[in-house]
Protein backbone atom coordinates (compact mmCIF):
# COMPACT_ATOMS: atom_id res chain seq x y z
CA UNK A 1 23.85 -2.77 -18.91
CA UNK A 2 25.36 -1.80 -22.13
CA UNK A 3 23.19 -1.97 -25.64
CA UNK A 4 24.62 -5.03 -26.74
CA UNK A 5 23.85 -6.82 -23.59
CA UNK A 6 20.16 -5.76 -23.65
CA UNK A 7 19.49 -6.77 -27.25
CA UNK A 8 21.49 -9.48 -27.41
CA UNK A 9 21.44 -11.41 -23.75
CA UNK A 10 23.54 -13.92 -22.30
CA UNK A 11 21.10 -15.70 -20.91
CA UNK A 12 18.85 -18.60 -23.40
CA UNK A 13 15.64 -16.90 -23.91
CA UNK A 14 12.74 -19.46 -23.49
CA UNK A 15 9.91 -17.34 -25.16
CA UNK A 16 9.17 -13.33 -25.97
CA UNK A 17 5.85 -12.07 -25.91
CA UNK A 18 4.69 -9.11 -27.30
CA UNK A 19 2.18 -6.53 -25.17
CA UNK A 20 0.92 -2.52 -25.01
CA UNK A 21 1.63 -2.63 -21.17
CA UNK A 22 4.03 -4.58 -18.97
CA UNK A 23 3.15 -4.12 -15.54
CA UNK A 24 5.26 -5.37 -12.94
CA UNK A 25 3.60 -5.95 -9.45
CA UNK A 26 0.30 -7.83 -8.72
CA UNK A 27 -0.26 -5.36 -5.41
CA UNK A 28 -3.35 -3.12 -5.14
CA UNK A 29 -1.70 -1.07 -7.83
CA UNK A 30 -0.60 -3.00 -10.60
CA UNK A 31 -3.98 -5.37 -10.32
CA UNK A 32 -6.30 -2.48 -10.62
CA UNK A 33 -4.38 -0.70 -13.79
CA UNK A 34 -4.11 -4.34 -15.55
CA UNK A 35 -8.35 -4.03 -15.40
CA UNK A 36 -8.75 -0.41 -15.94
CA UNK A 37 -6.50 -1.15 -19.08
CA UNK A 38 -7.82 -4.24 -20.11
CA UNK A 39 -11.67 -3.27 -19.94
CA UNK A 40 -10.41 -0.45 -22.90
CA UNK A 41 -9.02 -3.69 -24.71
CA UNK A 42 -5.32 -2.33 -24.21
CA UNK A 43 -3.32 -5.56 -23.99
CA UNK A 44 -1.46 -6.24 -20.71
CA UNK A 45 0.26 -9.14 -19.26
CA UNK A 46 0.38 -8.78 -14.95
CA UNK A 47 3.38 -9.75 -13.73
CA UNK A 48 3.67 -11.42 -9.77
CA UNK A 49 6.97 -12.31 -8.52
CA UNK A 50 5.11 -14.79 -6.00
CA UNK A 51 2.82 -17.75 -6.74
CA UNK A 52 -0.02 -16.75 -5.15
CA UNK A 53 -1.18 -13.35 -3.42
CA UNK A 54 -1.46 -14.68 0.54
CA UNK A 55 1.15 -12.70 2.18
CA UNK A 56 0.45 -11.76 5.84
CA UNK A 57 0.28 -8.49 7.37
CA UNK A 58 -0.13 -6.60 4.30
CA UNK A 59 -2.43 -3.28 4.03
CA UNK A 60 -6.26 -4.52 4.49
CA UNK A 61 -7.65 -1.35 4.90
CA UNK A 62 -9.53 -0.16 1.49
CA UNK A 63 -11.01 3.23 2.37
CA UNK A 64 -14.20 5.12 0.94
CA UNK A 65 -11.96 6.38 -2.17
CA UNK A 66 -11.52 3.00 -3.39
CA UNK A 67 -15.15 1.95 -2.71
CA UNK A 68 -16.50 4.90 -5.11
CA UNK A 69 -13.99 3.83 -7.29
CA UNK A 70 -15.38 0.10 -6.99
CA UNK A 71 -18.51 1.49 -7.66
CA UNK A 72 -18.00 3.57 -10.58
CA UNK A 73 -16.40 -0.01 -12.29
CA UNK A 74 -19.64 -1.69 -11.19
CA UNK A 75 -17.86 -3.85 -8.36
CA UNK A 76 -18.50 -2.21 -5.08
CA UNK A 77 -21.33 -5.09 -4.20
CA UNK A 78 -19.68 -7.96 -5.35
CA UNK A 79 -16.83 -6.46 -3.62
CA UNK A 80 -19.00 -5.92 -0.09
CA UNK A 81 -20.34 -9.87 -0.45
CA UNK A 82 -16.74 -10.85 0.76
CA UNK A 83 -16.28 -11.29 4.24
CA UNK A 84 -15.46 -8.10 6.03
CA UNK A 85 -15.67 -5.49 8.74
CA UNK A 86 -15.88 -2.26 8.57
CA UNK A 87 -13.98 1.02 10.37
CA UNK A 88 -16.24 4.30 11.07
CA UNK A 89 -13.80 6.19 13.39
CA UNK A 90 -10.44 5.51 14.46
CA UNK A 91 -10.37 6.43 18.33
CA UNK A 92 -7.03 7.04 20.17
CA UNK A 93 -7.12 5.78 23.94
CA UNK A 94 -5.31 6.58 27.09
CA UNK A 95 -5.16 5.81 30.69
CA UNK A 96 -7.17 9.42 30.95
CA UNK A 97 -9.38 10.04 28.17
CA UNK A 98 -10.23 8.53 24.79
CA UNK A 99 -10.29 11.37 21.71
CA UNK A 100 -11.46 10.63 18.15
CA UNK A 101 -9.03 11.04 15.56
CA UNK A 102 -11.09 10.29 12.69
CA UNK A 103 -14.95 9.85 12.12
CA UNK A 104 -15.64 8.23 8.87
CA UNK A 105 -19.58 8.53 9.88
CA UNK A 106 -19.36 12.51 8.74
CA UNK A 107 -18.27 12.67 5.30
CA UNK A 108 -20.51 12.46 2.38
CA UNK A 109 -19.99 9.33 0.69
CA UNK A 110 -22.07 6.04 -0.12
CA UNK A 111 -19.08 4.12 2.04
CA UNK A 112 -18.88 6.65 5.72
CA UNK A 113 -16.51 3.67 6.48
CA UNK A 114 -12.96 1.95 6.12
CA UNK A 115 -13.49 -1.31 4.70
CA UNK A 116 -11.35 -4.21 6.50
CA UNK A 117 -11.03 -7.07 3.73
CA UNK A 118 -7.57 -9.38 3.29
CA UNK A 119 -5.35 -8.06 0.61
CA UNK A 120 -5.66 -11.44 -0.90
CA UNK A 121 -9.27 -11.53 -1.34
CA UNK A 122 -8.67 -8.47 -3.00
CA UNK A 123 -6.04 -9.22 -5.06
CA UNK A 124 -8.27 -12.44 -6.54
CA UNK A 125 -11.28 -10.53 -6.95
CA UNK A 126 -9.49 -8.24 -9.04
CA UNK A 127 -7.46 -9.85 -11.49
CA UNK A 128 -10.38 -12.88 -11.47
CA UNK A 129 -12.30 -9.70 -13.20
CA UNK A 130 -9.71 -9.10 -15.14
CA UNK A 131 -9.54 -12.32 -16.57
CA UNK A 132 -12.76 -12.18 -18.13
CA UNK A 133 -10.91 -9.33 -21.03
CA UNK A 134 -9.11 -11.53 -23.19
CA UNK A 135 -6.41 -8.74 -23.55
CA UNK A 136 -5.74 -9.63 -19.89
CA UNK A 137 -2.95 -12.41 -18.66
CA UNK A 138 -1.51 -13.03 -16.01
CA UNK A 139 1.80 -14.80 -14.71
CA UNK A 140 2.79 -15.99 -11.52
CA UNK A 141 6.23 -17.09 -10.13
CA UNK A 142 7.55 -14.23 -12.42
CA UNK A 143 10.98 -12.66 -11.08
CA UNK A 144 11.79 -9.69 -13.50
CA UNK A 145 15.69 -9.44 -13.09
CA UNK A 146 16.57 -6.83 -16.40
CA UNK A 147 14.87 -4.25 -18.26
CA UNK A 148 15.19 -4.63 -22.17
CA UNK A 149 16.72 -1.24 -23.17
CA UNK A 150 17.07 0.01 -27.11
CA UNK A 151 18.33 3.47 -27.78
CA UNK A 152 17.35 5.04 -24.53
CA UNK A 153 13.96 3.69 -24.21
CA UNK A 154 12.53 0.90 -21.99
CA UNK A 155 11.52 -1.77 -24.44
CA UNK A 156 9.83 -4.48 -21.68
CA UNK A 157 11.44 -6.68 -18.87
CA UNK A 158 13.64 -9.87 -18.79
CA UNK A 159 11.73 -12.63 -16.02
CA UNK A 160 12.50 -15.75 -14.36
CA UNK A 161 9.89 -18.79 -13.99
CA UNK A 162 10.10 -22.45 -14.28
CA UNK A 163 14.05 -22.45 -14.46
CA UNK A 164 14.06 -20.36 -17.54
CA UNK A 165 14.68 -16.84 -18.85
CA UNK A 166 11.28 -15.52 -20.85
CA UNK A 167 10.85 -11.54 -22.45
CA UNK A 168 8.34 -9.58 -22.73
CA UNK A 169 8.48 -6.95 -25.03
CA UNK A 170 6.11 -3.45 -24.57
CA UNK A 171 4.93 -0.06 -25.47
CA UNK A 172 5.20 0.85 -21.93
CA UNK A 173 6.16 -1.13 -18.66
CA UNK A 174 5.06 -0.08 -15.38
CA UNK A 175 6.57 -0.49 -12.01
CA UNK A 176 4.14 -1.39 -9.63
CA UNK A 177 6.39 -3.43 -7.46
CA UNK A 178 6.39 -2.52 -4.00
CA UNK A 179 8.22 -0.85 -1.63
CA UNK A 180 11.99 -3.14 -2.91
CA UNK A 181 10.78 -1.80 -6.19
CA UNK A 182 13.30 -4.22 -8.20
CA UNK A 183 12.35 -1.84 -11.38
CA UNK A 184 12.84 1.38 -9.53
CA UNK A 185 16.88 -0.06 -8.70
CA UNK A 186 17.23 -1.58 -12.57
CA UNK A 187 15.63 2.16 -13.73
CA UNK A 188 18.07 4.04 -11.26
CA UNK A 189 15.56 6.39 -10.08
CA UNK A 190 16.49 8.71 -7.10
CA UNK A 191 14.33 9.36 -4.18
CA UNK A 192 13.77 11.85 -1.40
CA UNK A 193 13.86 10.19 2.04
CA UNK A 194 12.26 11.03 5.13
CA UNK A 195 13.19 9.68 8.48
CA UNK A 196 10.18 8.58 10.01
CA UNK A 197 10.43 7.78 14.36
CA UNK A 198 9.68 4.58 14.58
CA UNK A 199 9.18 0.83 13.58
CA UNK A 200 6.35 -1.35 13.87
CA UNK A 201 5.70 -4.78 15.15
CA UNK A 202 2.95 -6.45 13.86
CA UNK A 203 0.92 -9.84 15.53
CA UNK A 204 -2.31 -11.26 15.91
CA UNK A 205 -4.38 -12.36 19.00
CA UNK A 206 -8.12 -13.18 19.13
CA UNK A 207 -10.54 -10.92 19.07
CA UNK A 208 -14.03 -11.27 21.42
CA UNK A 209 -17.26 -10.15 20.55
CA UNK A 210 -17.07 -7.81 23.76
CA UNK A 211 -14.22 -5.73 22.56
CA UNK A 212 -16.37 -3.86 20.13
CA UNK A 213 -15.53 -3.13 16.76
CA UNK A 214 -13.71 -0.62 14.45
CA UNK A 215 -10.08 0.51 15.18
CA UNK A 216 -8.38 1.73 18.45
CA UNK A 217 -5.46 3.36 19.24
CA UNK A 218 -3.88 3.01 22.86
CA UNK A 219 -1.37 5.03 24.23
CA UNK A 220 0.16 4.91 27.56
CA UNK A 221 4.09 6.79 28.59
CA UNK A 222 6.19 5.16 26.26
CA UNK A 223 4.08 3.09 24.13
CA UNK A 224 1.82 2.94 21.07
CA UNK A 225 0.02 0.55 20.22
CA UNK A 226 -3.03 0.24 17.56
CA UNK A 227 -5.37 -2.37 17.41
CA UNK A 228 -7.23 -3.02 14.08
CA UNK A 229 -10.19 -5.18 13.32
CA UNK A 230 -9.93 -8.62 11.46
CA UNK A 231 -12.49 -10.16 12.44
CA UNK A 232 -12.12 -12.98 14.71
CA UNK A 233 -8.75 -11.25 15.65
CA UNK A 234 -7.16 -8.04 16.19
CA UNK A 235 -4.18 -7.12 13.74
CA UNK A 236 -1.87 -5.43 16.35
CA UNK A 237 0.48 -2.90 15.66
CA UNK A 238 3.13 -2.60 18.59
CA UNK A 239 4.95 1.26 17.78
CA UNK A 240 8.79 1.38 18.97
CA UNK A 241 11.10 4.10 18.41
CA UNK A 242 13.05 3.47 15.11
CA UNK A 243 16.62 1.25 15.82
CA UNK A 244 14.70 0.04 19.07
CA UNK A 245 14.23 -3.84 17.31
CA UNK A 246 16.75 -5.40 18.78
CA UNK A 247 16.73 -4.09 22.31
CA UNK A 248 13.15 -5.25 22.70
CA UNK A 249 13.97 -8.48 21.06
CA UNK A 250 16.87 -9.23 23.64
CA UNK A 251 14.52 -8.47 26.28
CA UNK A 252 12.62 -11.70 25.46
CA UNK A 253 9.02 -12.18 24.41
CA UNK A 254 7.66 -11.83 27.85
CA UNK A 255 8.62 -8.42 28.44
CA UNK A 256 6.79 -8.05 24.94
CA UNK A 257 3.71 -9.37 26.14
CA UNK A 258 3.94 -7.74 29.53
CA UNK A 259 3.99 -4.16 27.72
CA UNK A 260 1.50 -5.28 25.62
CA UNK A 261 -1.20 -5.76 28.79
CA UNK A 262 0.47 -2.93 30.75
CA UNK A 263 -1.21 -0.87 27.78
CA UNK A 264 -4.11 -2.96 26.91
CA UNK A 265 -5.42 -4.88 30.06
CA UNK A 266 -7.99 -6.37 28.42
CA UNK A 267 -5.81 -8.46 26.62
CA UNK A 268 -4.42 -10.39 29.60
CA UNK A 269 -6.88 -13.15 28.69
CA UNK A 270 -5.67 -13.93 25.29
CA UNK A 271 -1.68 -12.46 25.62
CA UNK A 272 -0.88 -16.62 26.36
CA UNK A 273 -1.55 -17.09 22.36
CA UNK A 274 1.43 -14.94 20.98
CA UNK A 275 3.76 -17.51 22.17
CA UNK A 276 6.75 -17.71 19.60
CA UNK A 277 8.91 -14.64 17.45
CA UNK A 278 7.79 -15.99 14.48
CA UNK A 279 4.39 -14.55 14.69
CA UNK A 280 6.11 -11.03 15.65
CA UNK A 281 7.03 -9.26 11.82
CA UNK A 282 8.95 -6.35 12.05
CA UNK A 283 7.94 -3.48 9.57
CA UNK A 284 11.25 -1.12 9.26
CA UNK A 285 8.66 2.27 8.74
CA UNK A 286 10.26 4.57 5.84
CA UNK A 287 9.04 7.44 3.28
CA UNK A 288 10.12 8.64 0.18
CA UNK A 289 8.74 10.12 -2.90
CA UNK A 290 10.79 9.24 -6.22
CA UNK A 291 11.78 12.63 -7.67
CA UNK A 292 11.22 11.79 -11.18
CA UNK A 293 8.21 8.90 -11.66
CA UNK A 294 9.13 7.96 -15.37
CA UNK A 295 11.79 7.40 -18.10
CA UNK A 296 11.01 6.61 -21.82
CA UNK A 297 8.75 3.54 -22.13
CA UNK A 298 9.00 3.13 -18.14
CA UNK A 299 6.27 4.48 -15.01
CA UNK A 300 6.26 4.08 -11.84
CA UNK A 301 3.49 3.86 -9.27
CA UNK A 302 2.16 3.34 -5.80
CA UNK A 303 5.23 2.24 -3.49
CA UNK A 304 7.62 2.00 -6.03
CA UNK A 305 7.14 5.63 -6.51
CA UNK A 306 6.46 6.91 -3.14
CA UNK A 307 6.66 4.44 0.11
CA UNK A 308 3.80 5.76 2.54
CA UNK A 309 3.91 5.63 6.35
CA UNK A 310 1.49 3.13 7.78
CA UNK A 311 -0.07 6.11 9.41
CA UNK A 312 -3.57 6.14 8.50
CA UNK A 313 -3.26 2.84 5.61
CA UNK A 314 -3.54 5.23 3.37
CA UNK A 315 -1.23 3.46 1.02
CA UNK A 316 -2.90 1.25 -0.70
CA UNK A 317 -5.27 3.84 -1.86
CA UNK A 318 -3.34 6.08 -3.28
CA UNK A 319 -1.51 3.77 -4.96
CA UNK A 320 -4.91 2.50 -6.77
CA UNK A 321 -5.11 6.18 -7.33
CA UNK A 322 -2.34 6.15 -9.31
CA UNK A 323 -3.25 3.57 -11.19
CA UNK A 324 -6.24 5.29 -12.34
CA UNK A 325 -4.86 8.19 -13.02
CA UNK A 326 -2.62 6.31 -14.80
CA UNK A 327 -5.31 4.74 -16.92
CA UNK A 328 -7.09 7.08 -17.55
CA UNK A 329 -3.95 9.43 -19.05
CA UNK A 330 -2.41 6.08 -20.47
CA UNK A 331 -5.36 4.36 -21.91
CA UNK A 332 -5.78 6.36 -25.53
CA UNK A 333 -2.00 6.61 -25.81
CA UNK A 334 -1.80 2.86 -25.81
CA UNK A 335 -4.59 1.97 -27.71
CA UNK A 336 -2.60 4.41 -30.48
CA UNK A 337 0.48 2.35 -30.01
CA UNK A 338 2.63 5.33 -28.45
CA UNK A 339 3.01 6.50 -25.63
CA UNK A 340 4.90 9.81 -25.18
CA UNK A 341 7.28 11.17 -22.25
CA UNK A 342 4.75 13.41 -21.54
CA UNK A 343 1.87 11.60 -21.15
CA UNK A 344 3.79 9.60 -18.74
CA UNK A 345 5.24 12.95 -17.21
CA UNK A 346 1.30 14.20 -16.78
CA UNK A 347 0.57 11.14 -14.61
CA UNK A 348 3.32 12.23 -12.12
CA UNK A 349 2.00 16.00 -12.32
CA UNK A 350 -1.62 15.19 -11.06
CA UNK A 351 -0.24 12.55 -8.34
CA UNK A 352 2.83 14.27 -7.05
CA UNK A 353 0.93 16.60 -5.09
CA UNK A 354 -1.84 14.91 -2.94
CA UNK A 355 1.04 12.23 -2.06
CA UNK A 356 3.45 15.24 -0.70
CA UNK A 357 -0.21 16.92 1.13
CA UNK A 358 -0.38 12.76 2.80
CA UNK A 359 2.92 12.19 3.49
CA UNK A 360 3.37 15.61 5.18
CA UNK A 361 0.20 14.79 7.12
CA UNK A 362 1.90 11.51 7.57
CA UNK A 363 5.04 13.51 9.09
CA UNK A 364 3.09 15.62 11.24
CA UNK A 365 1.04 12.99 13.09
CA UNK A 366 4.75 11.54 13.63
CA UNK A 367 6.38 13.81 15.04
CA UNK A 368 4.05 15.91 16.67
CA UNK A 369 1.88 12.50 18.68
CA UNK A 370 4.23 9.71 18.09
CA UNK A 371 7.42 10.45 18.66
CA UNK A 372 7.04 12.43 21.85
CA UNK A 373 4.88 9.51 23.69
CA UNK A 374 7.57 7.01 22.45
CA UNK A 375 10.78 9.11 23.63
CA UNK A 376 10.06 11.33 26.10
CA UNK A 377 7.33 8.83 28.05
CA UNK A 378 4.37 11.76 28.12
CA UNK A 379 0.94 11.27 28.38
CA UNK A 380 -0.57 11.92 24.86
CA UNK A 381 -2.54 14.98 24.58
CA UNK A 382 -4.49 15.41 20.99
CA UNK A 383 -2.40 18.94 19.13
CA UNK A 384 -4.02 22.03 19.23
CA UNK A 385 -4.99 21.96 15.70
CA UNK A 386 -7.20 18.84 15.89
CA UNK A 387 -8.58 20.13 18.81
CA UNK A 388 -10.80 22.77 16.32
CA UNK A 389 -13.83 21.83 15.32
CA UNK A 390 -13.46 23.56 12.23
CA UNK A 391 -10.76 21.00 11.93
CA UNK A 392 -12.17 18.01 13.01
CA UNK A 393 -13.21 16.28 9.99
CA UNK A 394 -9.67 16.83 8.02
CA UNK A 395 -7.90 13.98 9.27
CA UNK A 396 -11.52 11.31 8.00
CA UNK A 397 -10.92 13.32 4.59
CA UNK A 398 -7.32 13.01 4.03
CA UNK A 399 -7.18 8.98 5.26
CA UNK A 400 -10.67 8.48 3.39
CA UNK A 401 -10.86 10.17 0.09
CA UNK A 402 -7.19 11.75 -0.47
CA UNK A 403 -6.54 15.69 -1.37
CA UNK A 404 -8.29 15.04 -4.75
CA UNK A 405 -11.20 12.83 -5.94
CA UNK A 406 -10.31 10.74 -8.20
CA UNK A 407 -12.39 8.92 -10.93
CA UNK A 408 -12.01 6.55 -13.67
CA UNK A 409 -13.00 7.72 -17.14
């Protein structure tokens, strides 16, 4: 958009509101950042494209990283009064052996465990904190469509709600929208892809006290499939070789469900209750890492600055790293009323490099277990370097607490 268009729209602006921080995403991300910023009495105004946070299959994994960061804000029991379950190793399965991928139980931390709580119970217990700050607001059923641009620099968003056009006009605006980052495509930022091996498939079927708990992975010639625990049901993740979609689909459900027992036997009992596509959703699996996180007055984080694998669910905490990193370099900035391109460039230095460490991680559990049981119909074996004890505990670390501790300030 030209200058004139941004200061002077075409559209009939209802209201403009003035803010230190526009953040742009009520995920994991943008939700913790709006209460790291507005416990320092920064003023922010959250904004959620939907009208409420219940969106299924989204990340319910928070890990031990998030937990001491719970704790250090004074949360971490409120948080653990919510209903949940909780992960201490992630075990991979086959017809021959089962072999421990990651044991949570080992590392030295108050939580030796992955915590399995809804997104959306998440989401509310956060910003419901945050609404006790009276520098905090936030807006629902708020679709940003523009960036409001003056002489180079991001001055705050244009949004839609209620049939009308408001602004909002701020000292910085952060993009913590998501994987179809809509402020990541208005800020033209580039981005280094990866080409992960697969898709996912994700659908629910009940869960039985017998099964046990935690989460499994099975793996038989030709299929993946990880089971993890919700409860009263298992959130199943069905692994297919990337472009396979629509060759399963017009194989029918049955075939589906078939595969699904051929792998999992147990399941026979319960396969009858996935009985309709619409409770299949397809996850297209990608990876990318934005090459530069910022411009002036604009940040991104968590997805819309580097889309994570579902391997491990380590996404959602590194994105709430990110946020508070990003509060933490951010906070004294905007309580001055200026924010510089460095301090925004600094956030990007200290989270560049533990998401690269992840997402090559990511990339090597791939391609080195996934892909060849999914194209080439082997028998999993565990690689060589897991296989070490002197290695063992390095996969638990990197899912559970990241490269780098990180703590709010």
């Amino acid at each position: 958009m030209t200058t004139d268009l941004l200061t002077n729209p075409a559209h009939e602006i209802v209201d403009v509101k003035n803010t230190d921080c526009c953040i742009v995403g009520g995920g994991p991300a943008g939700a913790v950042l709006a209460l790291l910023l507005a416990r320092q009495g920064v003023s922010v105004i959250l904004l959620e494209a939907h009208k409420d946070f219940d969106r299924d299959f989204r990340g319910d994994t928070i890990h031990p990283s998030v937990m001491e960061i719970m704790e250090e804000l004074g949360l971490s029991d409120r948080l653990l009064q919510l209903p949940h379950a909780k992960m201490r190793q992630i075990r991979l399965k086959t017809t021959e052996n089962t072999f421990t991928l990651a044991d949570f139980s080992r590392l030295k931390t108050r939580y030796p465990y992955i915590t399995m709580l809804p997104q959306v119970k998440f989401l509310e217990f956060i910003t419901q904190e945050a609404q006790k700050y009276p520098s905090f607001q936030l807006v629902m059923g708020a679709n940003v469509q523009e960036l409001v641009e003056e002489n180079g620099v991001i001055q705050g968003v244009r949004y839609r709600s209620g049939g009308g056009w408001h602004e909002i006009r701020a000292i910085l605006t952060v993009g913590a929208d998501g994987r179809h980052s809509r402020l990541r495509q208005l800020g033209d930022f580039a981005a280094t892809e990866t080409s992960p091996p697969m898709d996912i498939l994700w659908f629910r079927l009940p869960r039985q006290p017998e099964d046990g708990e935690g989460g499994m992975g099975r793996f038989a010639p030709g299929h993946i499939i990880a089971m993890l625990d919700r409860g009263n049901e298992w959130q199943m993740a069905y692994v297919i070789p990337k472009g396979g979609y629509q060759q399963l689909r017009s194989q029918g459900l049955e075939a589906l469900k078939k595969s699904v027992v051929e792998v999992v036997p147990e399941l026979a009992n319960r396969i009858h209750n996935l009985h309709d596509w619409s409770q299949v959703a397809f996850l297209c699996v990608e990876s990318n890492l934005v090459q530069r996180w910022y411009r002036p007055g604009l940040l991104l984080i968590g997805d819309a600055a580097h889309i994570m694998s579902p391997v491990g669910g380590v996404g959602i905490n590194y994105a709430i790293q990110d946020a508070v990193v990003a509060a933490n370099v951010l906070t004294k900035p905007l309580q001055n009323h200026h924010v510089e391109l460095r301090d925004l460039a600094k956030v990007q230095r200290l989270r560049e490099l533990p998401t690269r460490i992840i997402q090559a991680f990511q990339t090597f559990i791939q391609k080195r277990v996934f892909a060849p049981v999914l194209a080439d119909n082997l028998t999993f074996q565990p690689p060589v370097l897991l296989r070490l004890p002197i290695l063992r505990d390095l996969p638990a670390r990197l899912i559970a607490l990241g490269v780098f501790p990180v703590h709010v300030k």
